[in-house]
Protein backbone atom coordinates (compact mmCIF):
# COMPACT_ATOMS: atom_id res chain seq x y z
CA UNK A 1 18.69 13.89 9.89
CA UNK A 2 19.97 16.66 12.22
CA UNK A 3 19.87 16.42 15.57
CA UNK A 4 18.63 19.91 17.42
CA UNK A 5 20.50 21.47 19.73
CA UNK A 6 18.81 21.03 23.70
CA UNK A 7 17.58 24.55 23.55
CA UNK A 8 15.85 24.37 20.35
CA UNK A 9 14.52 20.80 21.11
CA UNK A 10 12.93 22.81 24.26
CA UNK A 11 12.45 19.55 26.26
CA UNK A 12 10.34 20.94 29.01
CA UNK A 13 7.43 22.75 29.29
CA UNK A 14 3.65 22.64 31.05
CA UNK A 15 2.50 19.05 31.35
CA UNK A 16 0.93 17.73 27.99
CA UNK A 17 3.23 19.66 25.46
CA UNK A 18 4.88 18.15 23.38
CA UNK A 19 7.53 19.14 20.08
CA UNK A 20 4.68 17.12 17.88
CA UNK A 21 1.78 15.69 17.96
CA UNK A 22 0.90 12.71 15.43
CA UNK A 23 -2.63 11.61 15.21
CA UNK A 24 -2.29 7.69 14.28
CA UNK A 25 -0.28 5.05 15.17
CA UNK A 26 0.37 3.36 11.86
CA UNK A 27 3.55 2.53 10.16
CA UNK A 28 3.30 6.06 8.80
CA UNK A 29 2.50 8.09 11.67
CA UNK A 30 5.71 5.86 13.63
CA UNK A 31 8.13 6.99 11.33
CA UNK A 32 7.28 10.47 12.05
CA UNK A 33 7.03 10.50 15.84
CA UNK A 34 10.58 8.03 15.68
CA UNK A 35 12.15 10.11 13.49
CA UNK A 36 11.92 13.65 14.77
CA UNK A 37 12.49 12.18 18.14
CA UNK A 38 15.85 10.53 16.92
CA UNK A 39 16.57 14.34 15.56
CA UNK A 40 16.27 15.97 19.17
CA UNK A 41 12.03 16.51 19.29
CA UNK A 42 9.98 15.44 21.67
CA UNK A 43 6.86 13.78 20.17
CA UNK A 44 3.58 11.81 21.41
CA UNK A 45 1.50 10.08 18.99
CA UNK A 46 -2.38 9.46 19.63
CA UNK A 47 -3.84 6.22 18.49
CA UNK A 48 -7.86 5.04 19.22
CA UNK A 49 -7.16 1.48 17.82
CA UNK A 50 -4.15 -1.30 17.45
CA UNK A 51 -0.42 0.48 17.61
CA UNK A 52 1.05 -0.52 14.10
CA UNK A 53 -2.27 0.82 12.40
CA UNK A 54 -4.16 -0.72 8.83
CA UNK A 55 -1.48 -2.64 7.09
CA UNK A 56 -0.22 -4.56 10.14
CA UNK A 57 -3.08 -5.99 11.07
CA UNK A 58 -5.80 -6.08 8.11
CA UNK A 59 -3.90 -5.03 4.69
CA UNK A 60 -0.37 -5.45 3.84
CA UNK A 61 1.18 -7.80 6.67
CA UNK A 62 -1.83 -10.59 6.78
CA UNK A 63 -2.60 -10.35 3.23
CA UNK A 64 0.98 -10.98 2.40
CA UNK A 65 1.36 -13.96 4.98
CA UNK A 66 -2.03 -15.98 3.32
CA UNK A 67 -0.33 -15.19 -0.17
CA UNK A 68 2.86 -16.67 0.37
CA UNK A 69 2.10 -20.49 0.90
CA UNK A 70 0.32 -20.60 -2.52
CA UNK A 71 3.05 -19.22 -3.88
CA UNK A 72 5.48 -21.31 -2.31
CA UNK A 73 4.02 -24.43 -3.34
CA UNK A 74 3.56 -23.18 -6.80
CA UNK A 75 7.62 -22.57 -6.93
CA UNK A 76 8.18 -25.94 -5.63
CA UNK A 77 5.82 -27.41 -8.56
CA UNK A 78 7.59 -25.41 -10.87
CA UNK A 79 11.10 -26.93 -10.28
CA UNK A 80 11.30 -30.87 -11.39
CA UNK A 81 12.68 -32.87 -8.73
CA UNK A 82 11.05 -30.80 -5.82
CA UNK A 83 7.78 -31.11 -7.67
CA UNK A 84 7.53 -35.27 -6.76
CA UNK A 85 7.96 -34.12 -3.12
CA UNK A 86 4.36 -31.59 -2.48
CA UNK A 87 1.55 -32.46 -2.15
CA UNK A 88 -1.54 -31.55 -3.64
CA UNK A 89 -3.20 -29.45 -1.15
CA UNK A 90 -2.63 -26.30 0.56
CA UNK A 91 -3.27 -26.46 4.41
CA UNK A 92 -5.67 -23.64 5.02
CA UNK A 93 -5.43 -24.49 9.10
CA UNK A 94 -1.98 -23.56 8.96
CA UNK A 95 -1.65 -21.25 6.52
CA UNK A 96 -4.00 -19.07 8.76
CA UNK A 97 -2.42 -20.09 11.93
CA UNK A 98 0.53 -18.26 9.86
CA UNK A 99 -0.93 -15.25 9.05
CA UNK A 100 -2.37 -14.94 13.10
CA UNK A 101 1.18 -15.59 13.91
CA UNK A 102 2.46 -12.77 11.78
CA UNK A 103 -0.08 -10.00 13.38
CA UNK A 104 0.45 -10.74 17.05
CA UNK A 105 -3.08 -12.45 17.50
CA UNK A 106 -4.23 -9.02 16.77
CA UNK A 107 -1.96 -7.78 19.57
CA UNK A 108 -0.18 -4.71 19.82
CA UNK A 109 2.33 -5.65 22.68
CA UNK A 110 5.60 -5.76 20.26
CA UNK A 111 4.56 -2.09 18.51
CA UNK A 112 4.27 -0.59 22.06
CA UNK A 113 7.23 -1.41 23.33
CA UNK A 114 8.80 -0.51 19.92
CA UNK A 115 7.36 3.38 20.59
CA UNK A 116 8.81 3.05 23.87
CA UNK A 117 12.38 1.99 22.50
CA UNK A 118 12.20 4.80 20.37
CA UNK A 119 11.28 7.39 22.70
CA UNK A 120 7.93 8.35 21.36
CA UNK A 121 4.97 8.80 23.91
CA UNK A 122 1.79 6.82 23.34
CA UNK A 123 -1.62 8.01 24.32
CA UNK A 124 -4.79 5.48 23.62
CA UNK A 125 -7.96 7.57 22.65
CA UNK A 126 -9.31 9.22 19.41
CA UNK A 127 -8.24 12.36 18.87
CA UNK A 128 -9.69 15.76 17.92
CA UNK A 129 -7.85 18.98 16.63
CA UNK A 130 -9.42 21.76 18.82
CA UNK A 131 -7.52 24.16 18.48
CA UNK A 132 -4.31 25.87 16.83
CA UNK A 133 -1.56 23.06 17.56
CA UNK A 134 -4.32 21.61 20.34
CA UNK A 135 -5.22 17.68 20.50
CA UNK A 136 -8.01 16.72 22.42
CA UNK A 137 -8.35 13.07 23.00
CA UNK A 138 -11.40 11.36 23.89
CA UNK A 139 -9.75 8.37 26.32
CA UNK A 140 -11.51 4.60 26.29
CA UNK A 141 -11.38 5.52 30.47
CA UNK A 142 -11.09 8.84 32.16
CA UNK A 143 -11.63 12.55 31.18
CA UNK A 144 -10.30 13.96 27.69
CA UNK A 145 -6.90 15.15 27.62
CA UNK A 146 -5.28 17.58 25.96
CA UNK A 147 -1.84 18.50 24.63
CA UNK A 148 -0.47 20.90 22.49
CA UNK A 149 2.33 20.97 19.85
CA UNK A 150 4.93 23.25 19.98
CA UNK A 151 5.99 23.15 15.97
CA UNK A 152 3.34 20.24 14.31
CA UNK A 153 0.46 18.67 14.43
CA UNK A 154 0.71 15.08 12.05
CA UNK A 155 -2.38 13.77 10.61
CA UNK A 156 -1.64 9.91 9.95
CA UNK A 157 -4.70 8.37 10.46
CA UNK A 158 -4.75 6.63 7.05
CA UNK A 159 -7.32 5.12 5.31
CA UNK A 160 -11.11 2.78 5.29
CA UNK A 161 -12.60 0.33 2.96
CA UNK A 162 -15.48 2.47 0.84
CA UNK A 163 -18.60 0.68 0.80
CA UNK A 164 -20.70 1.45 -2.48
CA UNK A 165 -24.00 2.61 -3.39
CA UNK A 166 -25.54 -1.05 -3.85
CA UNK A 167 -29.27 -1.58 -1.87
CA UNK A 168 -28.70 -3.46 0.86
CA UNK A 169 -24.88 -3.55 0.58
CA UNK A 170 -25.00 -2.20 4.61
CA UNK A 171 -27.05 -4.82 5.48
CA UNK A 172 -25.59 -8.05 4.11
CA UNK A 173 -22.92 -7.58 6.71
CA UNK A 174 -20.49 -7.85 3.57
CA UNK A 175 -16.44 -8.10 4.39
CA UNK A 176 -14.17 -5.78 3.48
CA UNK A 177 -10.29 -5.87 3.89
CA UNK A 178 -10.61 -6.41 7.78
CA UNK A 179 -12.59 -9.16 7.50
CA UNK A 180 -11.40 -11.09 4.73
CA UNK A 181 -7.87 -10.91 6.21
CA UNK A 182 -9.00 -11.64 9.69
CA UNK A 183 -11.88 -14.60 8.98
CA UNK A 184 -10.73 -18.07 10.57
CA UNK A 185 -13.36 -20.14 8.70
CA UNK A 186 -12.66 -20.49 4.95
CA UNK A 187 -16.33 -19.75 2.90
CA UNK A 188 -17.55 -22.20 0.63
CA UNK A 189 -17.73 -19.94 -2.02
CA UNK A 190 -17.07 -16.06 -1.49
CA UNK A 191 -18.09 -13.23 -4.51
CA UNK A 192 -15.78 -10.03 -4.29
CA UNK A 193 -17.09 -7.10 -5.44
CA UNK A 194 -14.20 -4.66 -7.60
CA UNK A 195 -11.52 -5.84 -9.65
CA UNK A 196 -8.38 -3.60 -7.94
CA UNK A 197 -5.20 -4.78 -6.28
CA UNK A 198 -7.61 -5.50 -2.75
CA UNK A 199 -10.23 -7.80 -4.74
CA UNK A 200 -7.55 -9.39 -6.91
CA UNK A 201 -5.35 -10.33 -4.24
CA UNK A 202 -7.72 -11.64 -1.72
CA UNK A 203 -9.38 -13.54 -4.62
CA UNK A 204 -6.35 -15.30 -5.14
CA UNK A 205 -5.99 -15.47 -1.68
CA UNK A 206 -9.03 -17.47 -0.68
CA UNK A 207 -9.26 -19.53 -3.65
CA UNK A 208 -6.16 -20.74 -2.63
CA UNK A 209 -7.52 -21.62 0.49
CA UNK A 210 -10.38 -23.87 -0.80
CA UNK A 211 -12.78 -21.07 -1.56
CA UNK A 212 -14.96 -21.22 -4.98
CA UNK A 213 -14.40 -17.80 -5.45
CA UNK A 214 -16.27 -15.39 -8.05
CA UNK A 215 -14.50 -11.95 -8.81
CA UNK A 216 -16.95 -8.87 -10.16
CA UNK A 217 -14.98 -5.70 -12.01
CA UNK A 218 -17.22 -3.12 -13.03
CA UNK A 219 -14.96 -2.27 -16.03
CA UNK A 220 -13.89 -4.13 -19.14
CA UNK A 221 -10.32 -4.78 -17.23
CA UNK A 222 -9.09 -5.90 -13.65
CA UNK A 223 -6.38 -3.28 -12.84
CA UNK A 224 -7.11 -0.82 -15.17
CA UNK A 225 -3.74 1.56 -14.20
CA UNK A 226 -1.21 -1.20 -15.41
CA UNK A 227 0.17 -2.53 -18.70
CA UNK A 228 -2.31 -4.42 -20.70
CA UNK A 229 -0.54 -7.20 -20.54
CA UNK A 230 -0.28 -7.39 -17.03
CA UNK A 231 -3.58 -6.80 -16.22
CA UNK A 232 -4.25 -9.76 -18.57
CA UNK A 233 -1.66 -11.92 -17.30
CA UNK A 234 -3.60 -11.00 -13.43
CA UNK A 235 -7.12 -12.34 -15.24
CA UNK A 236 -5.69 -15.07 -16.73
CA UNK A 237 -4.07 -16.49 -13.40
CA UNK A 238 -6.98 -15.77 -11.46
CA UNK A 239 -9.08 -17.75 -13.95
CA UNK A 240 -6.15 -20.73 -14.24
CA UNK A 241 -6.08 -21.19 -10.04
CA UNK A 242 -10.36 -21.41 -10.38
CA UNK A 243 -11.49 -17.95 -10.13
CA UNK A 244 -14.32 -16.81 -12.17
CA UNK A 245 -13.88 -13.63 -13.37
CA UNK A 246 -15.92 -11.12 -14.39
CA UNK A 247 -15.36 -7.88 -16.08
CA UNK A 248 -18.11 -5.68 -17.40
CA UNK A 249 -20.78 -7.16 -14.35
CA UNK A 250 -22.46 -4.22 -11.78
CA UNK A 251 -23.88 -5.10 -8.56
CA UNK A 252 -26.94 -3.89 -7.95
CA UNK A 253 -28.71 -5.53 -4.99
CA UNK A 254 -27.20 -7.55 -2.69
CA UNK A 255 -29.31 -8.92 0.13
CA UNK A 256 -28.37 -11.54 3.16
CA UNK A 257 -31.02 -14.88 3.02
CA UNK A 258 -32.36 -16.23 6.04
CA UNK A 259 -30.11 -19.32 5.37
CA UNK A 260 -27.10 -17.42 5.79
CA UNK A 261 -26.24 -17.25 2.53
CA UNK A 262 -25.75 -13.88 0.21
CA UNK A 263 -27.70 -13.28 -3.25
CA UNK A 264 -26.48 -10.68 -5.73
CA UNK A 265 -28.11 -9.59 -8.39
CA UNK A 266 -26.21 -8.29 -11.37
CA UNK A 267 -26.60 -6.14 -14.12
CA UNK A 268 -27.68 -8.25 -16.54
CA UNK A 269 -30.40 -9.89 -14.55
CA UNK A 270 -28.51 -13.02 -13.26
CA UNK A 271 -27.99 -14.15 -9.41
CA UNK A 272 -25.10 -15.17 -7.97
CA UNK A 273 -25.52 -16.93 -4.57
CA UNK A 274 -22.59 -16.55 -2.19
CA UNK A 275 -21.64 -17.59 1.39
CA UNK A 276 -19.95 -14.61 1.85
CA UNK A 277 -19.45 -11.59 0.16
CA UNK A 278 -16.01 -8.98 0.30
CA UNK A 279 -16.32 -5.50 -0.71
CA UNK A 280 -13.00 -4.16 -2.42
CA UNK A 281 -14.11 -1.04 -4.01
CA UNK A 282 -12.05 1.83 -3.03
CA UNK A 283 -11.03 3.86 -0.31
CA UNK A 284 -12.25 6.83 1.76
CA UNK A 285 -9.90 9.25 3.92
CA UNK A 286 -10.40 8.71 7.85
CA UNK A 287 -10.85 12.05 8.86
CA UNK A 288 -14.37 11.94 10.18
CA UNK A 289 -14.32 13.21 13.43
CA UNK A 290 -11.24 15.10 13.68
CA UNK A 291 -12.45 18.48 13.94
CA UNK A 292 -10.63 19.80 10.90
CA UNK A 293 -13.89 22.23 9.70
CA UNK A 294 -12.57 24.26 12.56
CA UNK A 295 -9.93 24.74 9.68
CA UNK A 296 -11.72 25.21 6.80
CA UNK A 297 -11.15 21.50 5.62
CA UNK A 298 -14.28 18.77 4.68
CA UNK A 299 -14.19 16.00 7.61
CA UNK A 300 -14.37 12.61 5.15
CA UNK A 301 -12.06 14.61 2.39
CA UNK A 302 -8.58 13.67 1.47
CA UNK A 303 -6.05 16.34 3.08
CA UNK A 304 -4.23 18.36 0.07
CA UNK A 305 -0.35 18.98 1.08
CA UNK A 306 2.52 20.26 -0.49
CA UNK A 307 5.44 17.85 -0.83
CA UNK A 308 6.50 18.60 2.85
CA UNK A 309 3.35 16.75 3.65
CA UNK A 310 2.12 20.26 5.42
CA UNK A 311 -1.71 20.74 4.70
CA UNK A 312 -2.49 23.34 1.95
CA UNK A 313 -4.58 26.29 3.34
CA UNK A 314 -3.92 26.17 7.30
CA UNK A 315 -2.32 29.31 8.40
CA UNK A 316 1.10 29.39 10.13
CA UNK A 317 1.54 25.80 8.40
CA UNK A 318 1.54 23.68 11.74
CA UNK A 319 -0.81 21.54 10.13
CA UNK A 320 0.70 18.34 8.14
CA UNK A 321 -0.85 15.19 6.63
CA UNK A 322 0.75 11.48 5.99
CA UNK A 323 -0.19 8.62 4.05
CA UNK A 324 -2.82 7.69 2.63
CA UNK A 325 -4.94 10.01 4.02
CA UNK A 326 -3.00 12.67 1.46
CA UNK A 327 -3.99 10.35 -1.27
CA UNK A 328 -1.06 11.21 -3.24
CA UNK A 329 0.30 7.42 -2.96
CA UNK A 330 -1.99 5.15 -0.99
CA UNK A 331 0.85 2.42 -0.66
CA UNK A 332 2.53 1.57 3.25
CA UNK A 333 6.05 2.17 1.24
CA UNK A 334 5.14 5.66 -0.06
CA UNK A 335 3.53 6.65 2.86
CA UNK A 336 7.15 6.02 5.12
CA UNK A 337 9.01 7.68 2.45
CA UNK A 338 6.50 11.02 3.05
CA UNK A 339 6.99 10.39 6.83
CA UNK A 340 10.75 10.86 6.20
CA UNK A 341 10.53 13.92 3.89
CA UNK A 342 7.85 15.30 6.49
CA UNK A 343 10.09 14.60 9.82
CA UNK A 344 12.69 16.23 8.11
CA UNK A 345 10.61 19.60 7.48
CA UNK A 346 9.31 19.61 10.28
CA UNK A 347 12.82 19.39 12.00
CA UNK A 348 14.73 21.95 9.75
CA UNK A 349 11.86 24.38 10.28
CA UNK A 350 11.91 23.79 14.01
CA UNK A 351 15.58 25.09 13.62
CA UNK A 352 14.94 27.80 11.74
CA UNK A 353 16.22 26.85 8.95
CA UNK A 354 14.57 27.36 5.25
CA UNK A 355 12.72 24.71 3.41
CA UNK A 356 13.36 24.29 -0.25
CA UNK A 357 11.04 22.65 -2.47
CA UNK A 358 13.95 20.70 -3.94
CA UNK A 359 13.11 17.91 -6.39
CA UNK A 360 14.07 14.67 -4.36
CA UNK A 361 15.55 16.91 -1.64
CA UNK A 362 15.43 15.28 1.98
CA UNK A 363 12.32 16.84 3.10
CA UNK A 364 10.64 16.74 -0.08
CA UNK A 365 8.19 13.82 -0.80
CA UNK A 366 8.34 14.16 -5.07
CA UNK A 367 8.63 10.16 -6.20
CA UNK A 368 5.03 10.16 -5.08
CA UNK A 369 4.57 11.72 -8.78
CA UNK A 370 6.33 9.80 -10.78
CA UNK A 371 8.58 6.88 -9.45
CA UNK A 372 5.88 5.28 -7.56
CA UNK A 373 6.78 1.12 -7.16
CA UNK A 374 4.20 -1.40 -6.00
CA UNK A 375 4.23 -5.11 -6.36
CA UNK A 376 0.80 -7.44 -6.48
CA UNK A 377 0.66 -10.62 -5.15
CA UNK A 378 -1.08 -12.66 -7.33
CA UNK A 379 0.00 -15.73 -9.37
CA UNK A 380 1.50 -14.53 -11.48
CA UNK A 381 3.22 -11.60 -9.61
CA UNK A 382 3.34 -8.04 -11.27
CA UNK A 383 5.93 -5.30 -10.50
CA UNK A 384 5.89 -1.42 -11.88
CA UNK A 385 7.59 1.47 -11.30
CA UNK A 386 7.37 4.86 -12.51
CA UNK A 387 4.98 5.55 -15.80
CA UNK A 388 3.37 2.93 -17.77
CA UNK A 389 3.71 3.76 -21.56
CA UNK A 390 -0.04 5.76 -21.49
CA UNK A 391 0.60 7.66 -18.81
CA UNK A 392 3.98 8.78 -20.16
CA UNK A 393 2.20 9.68 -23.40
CA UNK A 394 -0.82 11.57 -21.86
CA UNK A 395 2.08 13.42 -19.58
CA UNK A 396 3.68 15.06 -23.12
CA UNK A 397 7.05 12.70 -23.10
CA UNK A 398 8.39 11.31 -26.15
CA UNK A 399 8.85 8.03 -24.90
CA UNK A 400 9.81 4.62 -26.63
CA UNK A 401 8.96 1.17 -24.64
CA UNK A 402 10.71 -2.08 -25.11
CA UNK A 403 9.53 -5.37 -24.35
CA UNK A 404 10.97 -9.21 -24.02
CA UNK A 405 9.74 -12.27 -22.48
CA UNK A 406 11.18 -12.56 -19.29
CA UNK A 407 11.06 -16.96 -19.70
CA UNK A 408 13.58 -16.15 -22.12
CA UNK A 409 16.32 -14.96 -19.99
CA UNK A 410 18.68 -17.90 -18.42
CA UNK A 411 17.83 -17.39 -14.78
CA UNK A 412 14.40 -17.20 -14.97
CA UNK A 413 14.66 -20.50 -17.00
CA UNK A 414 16.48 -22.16 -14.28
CA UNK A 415 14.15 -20.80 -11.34
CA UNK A 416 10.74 -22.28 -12.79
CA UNK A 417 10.13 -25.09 -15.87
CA UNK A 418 8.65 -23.35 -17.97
CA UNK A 419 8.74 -19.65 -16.78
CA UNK A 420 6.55 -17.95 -17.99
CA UNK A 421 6.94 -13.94 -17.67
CA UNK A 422 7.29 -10.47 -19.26
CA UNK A 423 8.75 -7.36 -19.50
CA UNK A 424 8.45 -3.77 -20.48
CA UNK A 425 10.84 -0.55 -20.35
CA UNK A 426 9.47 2.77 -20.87
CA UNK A 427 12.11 5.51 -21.96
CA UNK A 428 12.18 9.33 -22.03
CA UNK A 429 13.67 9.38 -25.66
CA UNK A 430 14.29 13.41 -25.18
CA UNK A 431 16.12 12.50 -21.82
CA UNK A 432 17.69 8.86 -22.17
CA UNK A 433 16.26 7.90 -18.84
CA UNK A 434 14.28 5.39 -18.54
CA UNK A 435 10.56 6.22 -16.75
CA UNK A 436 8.98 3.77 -15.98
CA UNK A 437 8.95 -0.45 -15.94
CA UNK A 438 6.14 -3.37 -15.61
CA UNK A 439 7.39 -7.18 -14.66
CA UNK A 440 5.23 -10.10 -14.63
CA UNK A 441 6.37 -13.48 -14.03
CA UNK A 442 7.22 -15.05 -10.41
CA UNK A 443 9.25 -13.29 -7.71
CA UNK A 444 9.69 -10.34 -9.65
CA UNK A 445 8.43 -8.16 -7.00
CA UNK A 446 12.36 -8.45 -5.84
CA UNK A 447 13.85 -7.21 -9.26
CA UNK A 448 11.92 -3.93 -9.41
CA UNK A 449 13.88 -2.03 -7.08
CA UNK A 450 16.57 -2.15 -9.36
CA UNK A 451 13.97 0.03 -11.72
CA UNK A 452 13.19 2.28 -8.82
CA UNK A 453 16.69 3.05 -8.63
CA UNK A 454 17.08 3.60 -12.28
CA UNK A 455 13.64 6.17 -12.55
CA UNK A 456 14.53 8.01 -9.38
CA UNK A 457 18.17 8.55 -10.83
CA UNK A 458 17.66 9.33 -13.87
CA UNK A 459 20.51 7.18 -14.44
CA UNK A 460 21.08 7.66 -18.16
CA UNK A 461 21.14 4.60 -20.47
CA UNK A 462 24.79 4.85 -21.43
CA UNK A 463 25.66 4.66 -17.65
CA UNK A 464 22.81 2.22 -16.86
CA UNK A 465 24.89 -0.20 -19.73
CA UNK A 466 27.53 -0.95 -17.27
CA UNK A 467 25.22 -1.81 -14.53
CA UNK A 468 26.24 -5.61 -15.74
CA UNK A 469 23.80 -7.91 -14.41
CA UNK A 470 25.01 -11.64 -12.85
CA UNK A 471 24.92 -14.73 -14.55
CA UNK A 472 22.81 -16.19 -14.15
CA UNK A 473 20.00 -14.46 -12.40
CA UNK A 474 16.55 -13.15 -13.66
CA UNK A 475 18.43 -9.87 -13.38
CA UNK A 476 19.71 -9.89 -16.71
CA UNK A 477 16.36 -8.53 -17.79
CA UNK A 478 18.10 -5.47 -17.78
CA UNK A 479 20.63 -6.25 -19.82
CA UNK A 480 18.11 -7.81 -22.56
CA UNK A 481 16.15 -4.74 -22.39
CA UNK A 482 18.81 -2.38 -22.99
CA UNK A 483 19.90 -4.49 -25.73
CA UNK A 484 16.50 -4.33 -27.01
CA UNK A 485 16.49 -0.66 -26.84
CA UNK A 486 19.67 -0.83 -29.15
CA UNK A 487 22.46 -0.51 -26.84
């Protein structure tokens, strides 16, 4: 990125102005403040909560850490030889002493001083837009303050669980993501209510932890945007580690028992009785309270942008919006990626210079269409990128997908006895590029970068042949499915 020149950067000014303003102290709302800083800006960024923001503290980060021992000593029992040395347990005490180690005791200290490194102002309160390029903030101590932006105001404030319309859901003091990453006890048995990435991966979670976990999906189908078979390979290890799943089941009363316990009544007249009880439903945008009507937007309502991240429909386009709270990618990774297209607009305008909507220019934020990756967590793990083969369909493309068992190849054979795993290639026959990809097996979340690279590319197959994989590695998936393909 550019750096500005001191008199554009314009430095000083009246007490509480500031280059930009970011509401939200997440991952996403960081990059932005770090990065137009590092280009010459000056830039405060407003947080009410912890400094580091959702996935820190209650999503990504302690999710991640609980998932990773149970995955660990499923590799080990894959491999003969380190298989006679584990034991048969997990230890819940310390995996959760791992996961508290891994978000700071719910401590922001480290995040702070990382602002401060980078040169970005903090202020602790929740803010309020109340004017054109004007913050209020609403302090924990002291009067309200308010500053004022001289080129952008940066809505980052991300996303909450969505609690749904089940009687007495509000009162059965049910989990949702905060809780069931944060709890220190583990339930006896726990029911969790919607069959997404959230309730799949903290149902494999818990169980793992010693939890007789029960898993509810409205529809016919856990993860219904993947690949068939990796939504069914995601069912079928949930049910293998213990979970009991069940697809096609509604919720319709759940209500807290003077024991302690939690009874659920489903759709087809049957009780479940749970200890506890974890909500993973959806999400809502967190822009209650902001003062946006002043603007003509909806508090509660996603914030439409172009792909500069600038809010659609605010005059003089000082307005922008990051993250999930966009909902054009409601992933950590996608939401950094719009923080750097967004800095970088916000810089170049700043200078005066013109802002092209360039496909996959620097400050455009387009992979968020089409070369989205995300991994899941669960045993075993599933990897996309890009379109699945319906999607590419319903989009118009002429598209032929590929398959082979990923067990197959020589490296995955070596990592596990008995691998077991999949893959699938989707390709743009009109183009030769390949669009999109779907891996299950274990540790493939670390191979499908190599299919980012290849959809955001558009490398075409011809070239992508002498991308020669090394033997032997679980790599050479590649090479299989281009030799599937017919290469």
């Amino acid at each position: 990125m550019n750096r500005l020149s001191p008199s554009a950067s314009a430095p000083s000014g009246p007490p509480g102005t500031y280059d930009v303003v970011v509401i939200g102290a997440g991952p996403v709302g960081e990059n932005v403040a770090a990065r137009v800083v590092r280009a010459g800006l000056s830039a405060v960024i407003v947080e009410g909560e912890l400094v580091g923001g959702e996935c820190s503290y209650w999503a990504c980060i302690p999710s991640k850490a609980m998932l990773r021992p149970p995955t660990a000593l499923e590799t080990a029992r894959s491999v003969d030889g380190a298989r006679q040395a584990t034991t048969d347990r997990l230890d819940a005490a310390a995996t959760l002493a791992r996961r508290d180690r891994f978000v700071n005791g719910w401590q922001d200290d480290g995040q702070v001083d990382w602002l401060k490194s980078a040169g970005v102002d903090l202020l602790r309160g929740w803010a309020r837009v109340t004017g054109e390029r004007q913050v209020t903030i609403d302090a924990p101590e002291g009067e309200p303050q308010v500053v004022t932006a001289r080129h952008a105001v940066v809505v980052a404030t991300g996303s909450a669980a969505s609690l749904p319309a089940i009687e007495g859901i509000d009162e059965a003091g049910a989990w949702t993501n905060r809780e069931a990453t944060a709890a220190t006890v583990v339930p006896t048995r726990l029911a969790v209510i919607g069959g997404g990435a959230v309730g799949s991966e903290l149902a494999a979670a818990w169980s793992a932890l010693g939890s007789d976990v029960t898993l509810l999906a409205r529809g016919p189908h856990l993860l219904s945007s993947w690949e068939p078979f990796a939504r069914d390979a995601a069912a079928e290890g949930l049910r293998s580690d213990g979970v009991d799943v069940r697809t096609n089941t509604v919720v319709r009363r759940v209500a807290r028992q003077a024991d302690g316990t939690v009874r659920l009544t489903l759709s087809d007249g049957s009780v479940l009785t749970s200890d506890e009880v974890l909500v993973a439903t959806g999400r809502r945008a967190r822009t209650d309270g902001l003062g946006l009507e002043e603007f003509g937007l909806r508090p509660g309502e996603w914030l439409d942008v172009d792909d500069t991240c600038r809010v659609t429909g605010v005059p003089d386009g000082w307005l922008y919006a990051v993250g999930d709270v966009n909902h054009r990618a409601t992933l950590t990774h996608m939401g950094k990626y719009q923080a750097r297209a967004c800095a970088a607009a916000i810089v170049d305008r700043a200078e005066g210079a013109s802002v092209t909507a360039d496909r996959y220019g620097r400050s455009s934020a387009t992979a968020d269409a089409t070369a989205v990756p995300q991994v899941l967590f669960t045993r075993p793990e599933l990897a996309m990128v890009g379109l699945t083969e319906r999607r590419a369909r319903e989009r118009g493309l002429r598209v032929r997908a590929v398959e082979y068992p990923l067990g197959q190849v020589a490296g995955a054979s070596l990592s596990a006895d008995g691998y077991r795993g999949h893959a699938k290639m989707v390709v743009d026959e009109e183009a030769g590029v390949v669009v999109g990809c779907t891996l299950v097996g274990p540790g493939v979340g670390e191979l499908i970068h190599a299919g980012t690279v290849a959809v955001v590319g558009e490398v075409p197959l011809e070239r992508l042949w002498h991308a020669v994989p090394s033997f032997p590695t679980v790599s050479e998936i590649w090479l299989r499915l281009l030799e599937e393909y017919g290469l």
